[in-house]
C-alpha atoms as a PDB file:
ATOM      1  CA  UNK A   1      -3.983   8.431   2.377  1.00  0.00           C
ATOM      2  CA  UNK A   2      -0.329   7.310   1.325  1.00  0.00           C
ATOM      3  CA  UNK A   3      -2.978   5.584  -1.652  1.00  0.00           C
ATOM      4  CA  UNK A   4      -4.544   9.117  -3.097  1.00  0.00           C
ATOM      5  CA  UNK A   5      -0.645  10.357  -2.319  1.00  0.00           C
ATOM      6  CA  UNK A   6       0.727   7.748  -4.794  1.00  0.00           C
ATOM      7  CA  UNK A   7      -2.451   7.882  -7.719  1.00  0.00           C
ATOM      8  CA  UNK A   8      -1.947  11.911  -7.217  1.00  0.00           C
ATOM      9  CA  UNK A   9       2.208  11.631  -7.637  1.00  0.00           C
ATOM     10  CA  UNK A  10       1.432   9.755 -11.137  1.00  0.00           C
ATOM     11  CA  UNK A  11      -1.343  11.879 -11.935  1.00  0.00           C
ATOM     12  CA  UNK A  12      -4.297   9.676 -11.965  1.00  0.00           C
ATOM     13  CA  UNK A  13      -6.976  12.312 -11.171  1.00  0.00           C
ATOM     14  CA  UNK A  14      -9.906   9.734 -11.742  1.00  0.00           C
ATOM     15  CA  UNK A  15      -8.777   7.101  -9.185  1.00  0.00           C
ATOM     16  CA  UNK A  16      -7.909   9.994  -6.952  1.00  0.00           C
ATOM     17  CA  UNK A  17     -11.558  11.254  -7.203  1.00  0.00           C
ATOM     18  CA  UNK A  18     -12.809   7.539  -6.403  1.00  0.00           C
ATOM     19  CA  UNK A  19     -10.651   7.076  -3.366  1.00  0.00           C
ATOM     20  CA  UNK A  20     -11.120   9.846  -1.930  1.00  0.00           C
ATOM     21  CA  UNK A  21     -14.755   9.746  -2.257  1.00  0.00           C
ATOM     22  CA  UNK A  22     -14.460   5.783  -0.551  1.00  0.00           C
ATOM     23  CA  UNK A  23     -12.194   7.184   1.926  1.00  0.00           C
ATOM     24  CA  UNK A  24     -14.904  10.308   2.611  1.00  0.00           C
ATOM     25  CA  UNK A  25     -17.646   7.586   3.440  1.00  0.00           C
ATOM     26  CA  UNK A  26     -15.101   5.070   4.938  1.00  0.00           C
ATOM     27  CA  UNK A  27     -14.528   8.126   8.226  1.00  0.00           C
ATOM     28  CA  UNK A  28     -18.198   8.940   8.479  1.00  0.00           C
ATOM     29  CA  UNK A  29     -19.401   5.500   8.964  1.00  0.00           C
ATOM     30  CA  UNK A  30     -16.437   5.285  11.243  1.00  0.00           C
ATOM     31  CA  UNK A  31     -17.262   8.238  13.282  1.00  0.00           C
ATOM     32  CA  UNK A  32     -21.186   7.663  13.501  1.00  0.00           C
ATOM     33  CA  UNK A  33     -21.180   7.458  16.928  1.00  0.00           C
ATOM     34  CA  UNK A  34     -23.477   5.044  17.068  1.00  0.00           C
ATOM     35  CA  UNK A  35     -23.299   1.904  19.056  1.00  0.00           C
ATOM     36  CA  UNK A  36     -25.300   0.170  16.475  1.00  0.00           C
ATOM     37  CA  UNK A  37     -26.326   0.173  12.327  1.00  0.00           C
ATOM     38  CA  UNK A  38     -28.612  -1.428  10.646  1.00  0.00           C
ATOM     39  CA  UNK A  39     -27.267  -4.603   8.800  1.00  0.00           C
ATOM     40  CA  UNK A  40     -27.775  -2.895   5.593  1.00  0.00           C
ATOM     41  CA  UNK A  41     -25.125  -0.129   6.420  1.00  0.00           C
ATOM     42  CA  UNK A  42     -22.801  -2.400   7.731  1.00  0.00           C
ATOM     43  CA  UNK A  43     -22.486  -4.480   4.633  1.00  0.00           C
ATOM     44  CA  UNK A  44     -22.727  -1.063   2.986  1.00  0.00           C
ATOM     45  CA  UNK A  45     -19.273   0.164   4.875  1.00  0.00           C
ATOM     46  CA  UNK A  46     -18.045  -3.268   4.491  1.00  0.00           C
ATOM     47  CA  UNK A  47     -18.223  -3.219   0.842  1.00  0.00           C
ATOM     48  CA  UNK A  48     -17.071   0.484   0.528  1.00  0.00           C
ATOM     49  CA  UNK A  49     -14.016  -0.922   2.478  1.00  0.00           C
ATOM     50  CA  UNK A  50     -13.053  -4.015   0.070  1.00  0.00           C
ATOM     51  CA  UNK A  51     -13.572  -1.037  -2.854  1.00  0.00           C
ATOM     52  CA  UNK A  52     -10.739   0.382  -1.114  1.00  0.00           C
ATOM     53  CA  UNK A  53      -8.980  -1.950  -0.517  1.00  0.00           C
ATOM     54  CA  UNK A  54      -9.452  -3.178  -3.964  1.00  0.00           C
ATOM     55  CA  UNK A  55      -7.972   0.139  -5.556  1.00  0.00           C
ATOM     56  CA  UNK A  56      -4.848  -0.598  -3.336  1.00  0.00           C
ATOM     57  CA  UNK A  57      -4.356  -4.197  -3.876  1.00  0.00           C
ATOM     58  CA  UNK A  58      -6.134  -5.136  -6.753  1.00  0.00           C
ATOM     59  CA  UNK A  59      -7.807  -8.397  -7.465  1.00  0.00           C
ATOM     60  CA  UNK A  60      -5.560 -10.128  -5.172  1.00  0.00           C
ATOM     61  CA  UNK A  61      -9.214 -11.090  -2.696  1.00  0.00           C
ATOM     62  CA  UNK A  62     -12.729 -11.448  -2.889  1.00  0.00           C
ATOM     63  CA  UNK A  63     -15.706 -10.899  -0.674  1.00  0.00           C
ATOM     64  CA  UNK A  64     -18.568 -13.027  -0.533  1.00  0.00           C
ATOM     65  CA  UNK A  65     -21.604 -11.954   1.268  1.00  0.00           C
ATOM     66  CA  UNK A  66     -24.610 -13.863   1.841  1.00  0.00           C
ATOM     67  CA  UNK A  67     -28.026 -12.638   3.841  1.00  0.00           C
ATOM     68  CA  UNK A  68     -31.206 -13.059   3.104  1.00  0.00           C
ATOM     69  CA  UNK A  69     -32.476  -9.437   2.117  1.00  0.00           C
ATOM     70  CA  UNK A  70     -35.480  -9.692   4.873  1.00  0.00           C
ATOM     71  CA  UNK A  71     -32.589  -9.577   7.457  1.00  0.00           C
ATOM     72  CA  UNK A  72     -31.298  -6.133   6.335  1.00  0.00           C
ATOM     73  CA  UNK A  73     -32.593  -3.933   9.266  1.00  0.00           C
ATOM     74  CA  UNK A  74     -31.824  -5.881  11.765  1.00  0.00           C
ATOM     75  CA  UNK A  75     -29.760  -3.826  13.786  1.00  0.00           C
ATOM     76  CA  UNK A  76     -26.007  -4.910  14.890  1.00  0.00           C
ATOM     77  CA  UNK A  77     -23.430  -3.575  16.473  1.00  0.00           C
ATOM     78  CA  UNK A  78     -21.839  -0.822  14.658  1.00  0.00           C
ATOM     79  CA  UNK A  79     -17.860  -1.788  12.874  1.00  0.00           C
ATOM     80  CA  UNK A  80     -18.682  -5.475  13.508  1.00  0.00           C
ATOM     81  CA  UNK A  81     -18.307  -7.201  10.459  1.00  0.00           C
ATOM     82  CA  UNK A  82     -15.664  -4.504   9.025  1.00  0.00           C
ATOM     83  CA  UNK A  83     -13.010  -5.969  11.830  1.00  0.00           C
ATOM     84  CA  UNK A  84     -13.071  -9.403  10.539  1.00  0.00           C
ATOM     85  CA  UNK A  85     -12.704  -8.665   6.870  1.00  0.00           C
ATOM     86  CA  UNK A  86     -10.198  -5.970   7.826  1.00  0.00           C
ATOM     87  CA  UNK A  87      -8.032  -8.578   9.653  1.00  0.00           C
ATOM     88  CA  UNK A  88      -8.529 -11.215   7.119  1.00  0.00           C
ATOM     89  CA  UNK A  89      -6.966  -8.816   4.418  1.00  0.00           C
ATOM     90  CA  UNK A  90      -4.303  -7.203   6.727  1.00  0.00           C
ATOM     91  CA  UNK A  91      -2.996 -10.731   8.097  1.00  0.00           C
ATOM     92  CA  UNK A  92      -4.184 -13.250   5.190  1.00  0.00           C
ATOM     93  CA  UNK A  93      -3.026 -11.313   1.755  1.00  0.00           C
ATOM     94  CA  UNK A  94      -0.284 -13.312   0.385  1.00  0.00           C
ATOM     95  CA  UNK A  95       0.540 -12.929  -3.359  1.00  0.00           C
ATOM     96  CA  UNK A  96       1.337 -16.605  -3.780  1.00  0.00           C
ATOM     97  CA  UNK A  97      -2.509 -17.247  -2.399  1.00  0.00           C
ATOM     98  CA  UNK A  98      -5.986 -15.729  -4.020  1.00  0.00           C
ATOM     99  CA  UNK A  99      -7.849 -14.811  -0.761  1.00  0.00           C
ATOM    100  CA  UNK A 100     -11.354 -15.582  -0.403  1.00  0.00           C
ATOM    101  CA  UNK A 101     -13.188 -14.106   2.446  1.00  0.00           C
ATOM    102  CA  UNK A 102     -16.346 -15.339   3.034  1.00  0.00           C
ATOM    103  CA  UNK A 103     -19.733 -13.421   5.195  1.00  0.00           C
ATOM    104  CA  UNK A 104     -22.475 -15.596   5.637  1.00  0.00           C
ATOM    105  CA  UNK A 105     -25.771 -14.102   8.246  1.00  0.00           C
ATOM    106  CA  UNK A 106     -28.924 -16.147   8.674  1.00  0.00           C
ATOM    107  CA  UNK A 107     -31.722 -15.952  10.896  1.00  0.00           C
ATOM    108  CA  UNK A 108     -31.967 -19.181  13.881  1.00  0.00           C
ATOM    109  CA  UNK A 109     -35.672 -19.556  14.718  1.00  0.00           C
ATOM    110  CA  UNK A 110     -36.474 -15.848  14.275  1.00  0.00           C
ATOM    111  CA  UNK A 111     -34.779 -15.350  17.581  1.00  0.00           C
ATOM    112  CA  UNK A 112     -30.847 -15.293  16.716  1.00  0.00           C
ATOM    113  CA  UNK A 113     -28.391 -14.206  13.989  1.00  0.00           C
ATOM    114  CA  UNK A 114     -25.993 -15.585  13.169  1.00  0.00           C
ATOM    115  CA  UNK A 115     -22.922 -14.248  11.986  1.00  0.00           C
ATOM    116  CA  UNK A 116     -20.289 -16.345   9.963  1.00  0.00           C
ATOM    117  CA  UNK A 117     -16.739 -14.799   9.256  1.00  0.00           C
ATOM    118  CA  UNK A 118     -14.268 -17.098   7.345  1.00  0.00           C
ATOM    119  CA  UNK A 119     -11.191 -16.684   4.910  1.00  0.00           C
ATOM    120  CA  UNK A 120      -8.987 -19.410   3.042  1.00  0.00           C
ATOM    121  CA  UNK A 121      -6.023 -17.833   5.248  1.00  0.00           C
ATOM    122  CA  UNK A 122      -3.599 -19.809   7.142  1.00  0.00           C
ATOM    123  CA  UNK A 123      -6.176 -19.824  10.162  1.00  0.00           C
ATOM    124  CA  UNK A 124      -5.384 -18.504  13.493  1.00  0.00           C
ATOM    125  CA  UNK A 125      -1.853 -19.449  15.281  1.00  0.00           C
ATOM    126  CA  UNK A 126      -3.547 -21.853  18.025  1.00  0.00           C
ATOM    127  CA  UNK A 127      -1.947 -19.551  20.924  1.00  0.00           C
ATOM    128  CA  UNK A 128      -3.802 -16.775  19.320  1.00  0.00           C
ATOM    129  CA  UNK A 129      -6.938 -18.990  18.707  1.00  0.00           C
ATOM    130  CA  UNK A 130      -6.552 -19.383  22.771  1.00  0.00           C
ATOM    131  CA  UNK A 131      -6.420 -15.690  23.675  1.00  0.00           C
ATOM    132  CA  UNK A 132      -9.458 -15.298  21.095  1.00  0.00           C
ATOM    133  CA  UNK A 133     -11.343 -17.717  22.459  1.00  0.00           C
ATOM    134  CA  UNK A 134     -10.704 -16.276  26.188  1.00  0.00           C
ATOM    135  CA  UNK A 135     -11.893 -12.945  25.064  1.00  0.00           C
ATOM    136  CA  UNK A 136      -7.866 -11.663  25.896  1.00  0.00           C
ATOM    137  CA  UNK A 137      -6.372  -8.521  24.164  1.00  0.00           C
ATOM    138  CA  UNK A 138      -3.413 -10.150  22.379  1.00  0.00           C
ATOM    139  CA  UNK A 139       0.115  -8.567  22.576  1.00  0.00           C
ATOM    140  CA  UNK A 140       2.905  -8.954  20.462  1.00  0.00           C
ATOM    141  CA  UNK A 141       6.178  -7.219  19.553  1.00  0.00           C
ATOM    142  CA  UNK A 142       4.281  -4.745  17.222  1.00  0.00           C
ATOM    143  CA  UNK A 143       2.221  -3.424  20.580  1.00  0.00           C
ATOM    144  CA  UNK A 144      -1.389  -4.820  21.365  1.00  0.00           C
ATOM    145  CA  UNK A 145      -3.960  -5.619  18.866  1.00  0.00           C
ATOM    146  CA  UNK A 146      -7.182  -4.642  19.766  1.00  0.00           C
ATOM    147  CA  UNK A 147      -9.691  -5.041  17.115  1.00  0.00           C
ATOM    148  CA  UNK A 148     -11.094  -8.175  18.132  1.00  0.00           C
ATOM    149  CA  UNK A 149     -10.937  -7.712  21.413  1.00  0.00           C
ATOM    150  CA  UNK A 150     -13.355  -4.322  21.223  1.00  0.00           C
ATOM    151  CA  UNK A 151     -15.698  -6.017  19.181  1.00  0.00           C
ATOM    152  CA  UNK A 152     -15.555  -8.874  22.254  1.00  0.00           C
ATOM    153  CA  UNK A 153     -15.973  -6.308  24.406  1.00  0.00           C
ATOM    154  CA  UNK A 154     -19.031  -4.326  23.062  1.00  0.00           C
ATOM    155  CA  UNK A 155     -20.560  -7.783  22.173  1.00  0.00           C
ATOM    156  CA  UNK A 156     -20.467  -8.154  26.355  1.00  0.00           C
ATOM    157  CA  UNK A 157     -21.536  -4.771  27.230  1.00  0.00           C
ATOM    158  CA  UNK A 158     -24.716  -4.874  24.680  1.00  0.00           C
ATOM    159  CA  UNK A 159     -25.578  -8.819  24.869  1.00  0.00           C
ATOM    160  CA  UNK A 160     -24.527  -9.689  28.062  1.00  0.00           C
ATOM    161  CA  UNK A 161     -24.596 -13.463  28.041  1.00  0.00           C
ATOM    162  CA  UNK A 162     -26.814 -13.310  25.236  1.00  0.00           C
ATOM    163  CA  UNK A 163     -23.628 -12.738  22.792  1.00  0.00           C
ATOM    164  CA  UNK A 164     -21.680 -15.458  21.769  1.00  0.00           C
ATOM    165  CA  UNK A 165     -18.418 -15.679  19.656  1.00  0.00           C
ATOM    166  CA  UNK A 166     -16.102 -18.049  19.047  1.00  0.00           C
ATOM    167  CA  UNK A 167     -13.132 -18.697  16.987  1.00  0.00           C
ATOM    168  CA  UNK A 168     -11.677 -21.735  14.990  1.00  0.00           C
ATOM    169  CA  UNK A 169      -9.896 -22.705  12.325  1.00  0.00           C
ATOM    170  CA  UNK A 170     -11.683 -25.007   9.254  1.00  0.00           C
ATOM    171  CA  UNK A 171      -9.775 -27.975   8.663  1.00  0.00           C
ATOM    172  CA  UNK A 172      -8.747 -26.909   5.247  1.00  0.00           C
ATOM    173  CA  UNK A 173      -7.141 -23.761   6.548  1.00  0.00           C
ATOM    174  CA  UNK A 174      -8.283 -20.417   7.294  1.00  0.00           C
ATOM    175  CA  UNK A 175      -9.700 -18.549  10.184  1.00  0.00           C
ATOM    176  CA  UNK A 176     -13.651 -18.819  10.726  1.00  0.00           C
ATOM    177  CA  UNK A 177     -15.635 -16.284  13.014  1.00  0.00           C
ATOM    178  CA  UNK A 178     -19.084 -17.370  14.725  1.00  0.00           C
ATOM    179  CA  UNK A 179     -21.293 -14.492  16.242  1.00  0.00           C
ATOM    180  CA  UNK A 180     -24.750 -15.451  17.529  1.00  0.00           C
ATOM    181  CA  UNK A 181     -26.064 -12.131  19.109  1.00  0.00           C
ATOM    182  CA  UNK A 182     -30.499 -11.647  19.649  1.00  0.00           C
ATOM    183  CA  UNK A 183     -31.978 -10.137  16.137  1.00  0.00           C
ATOM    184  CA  UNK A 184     -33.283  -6.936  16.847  1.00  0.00           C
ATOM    185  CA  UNK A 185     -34.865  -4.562  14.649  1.00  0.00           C
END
């Protein structure tokens, strides 16, 4: 909002009409209601969300996504992927540093997909990595952040044991997300 405030103060109508129409879609994927979306309109709001993004920060990040098209309806938990690359951009954007956020899905032996979340960040502090890895909310002096620990959460409550995630940093820096959760279509 304080974006389509700012493009409005200088009067650029046509990047006001573009926002607002990303920011339009952006709330009603976000208030679907639905526990899960097709993998199609996940990437969809994902990629509506780095043109928003964009428009605010400019070229400063890429997003890479990689899935094999016949994987598109498989059906995953609604916001899932949108948390990562959300958190990669909020924590990882650094104007000395292009960030490269990478989303890589494949289907394991037509049972499984798999869901790979990295970034060229700085990686996860390793008491953070710990709390992630724990499935713990994760508190600091800015309140509790609970993002990660929702999508832990929901993972549990739909998968059961089935779900797995688990956090690392890659040895060249950067944070890296693994999902495994049944393929279901």
């Amino acid at each position: 909002m304080n974006l389509i405030r700012t493009l409005s103060l200088i009067g650029d109508n046509e990047k006001v009409q573009k926002v607002t129409v990303l920011v339009s879609h952006y709330m009603r994927y976000s208030l679907t209601g639905s526990t899960k979306m097709e993998l199609k309109h996940e990437l969809a709001h994902v990629v509506n969300y780095e043109k928003l993004q964009k428009m605010r920060y400019g070229n400063e990040f890429a997003l890479s996504i990689e899935v094999p098209e016949t994987l598109m309806t498989c059906k995953i938990p609604t916001m899932l992927i949108q948390v990562f690359v959300e958190n990669a951009i909020k924590h990882e954007l650094d104007p000395d540093r292009f960030l490269l956020i990478r989303v890589q899905i494949w289907d394991d032996e037509g049972k499984w997909l798999q869901l790979f979340i990295c970034d060229n960040g700085d990686g996860f502090e390793e008491e953070i990595l710990q709390c992630l890895n724990r499935h713990e909310k994760l508190l600091n002096s800015e309140g509790e952040h609970i993002g990660i620990y929702n999508v832990c959460q929901r993972l549990l409550l739909l998968y059961g044991e089935q779900a797995q995630i688990h956090f690392s940093n890659s040895n060249h820096g950067g944070a890296q997300i693994h999902i495994r959760i049944p393929i279901e279509r």
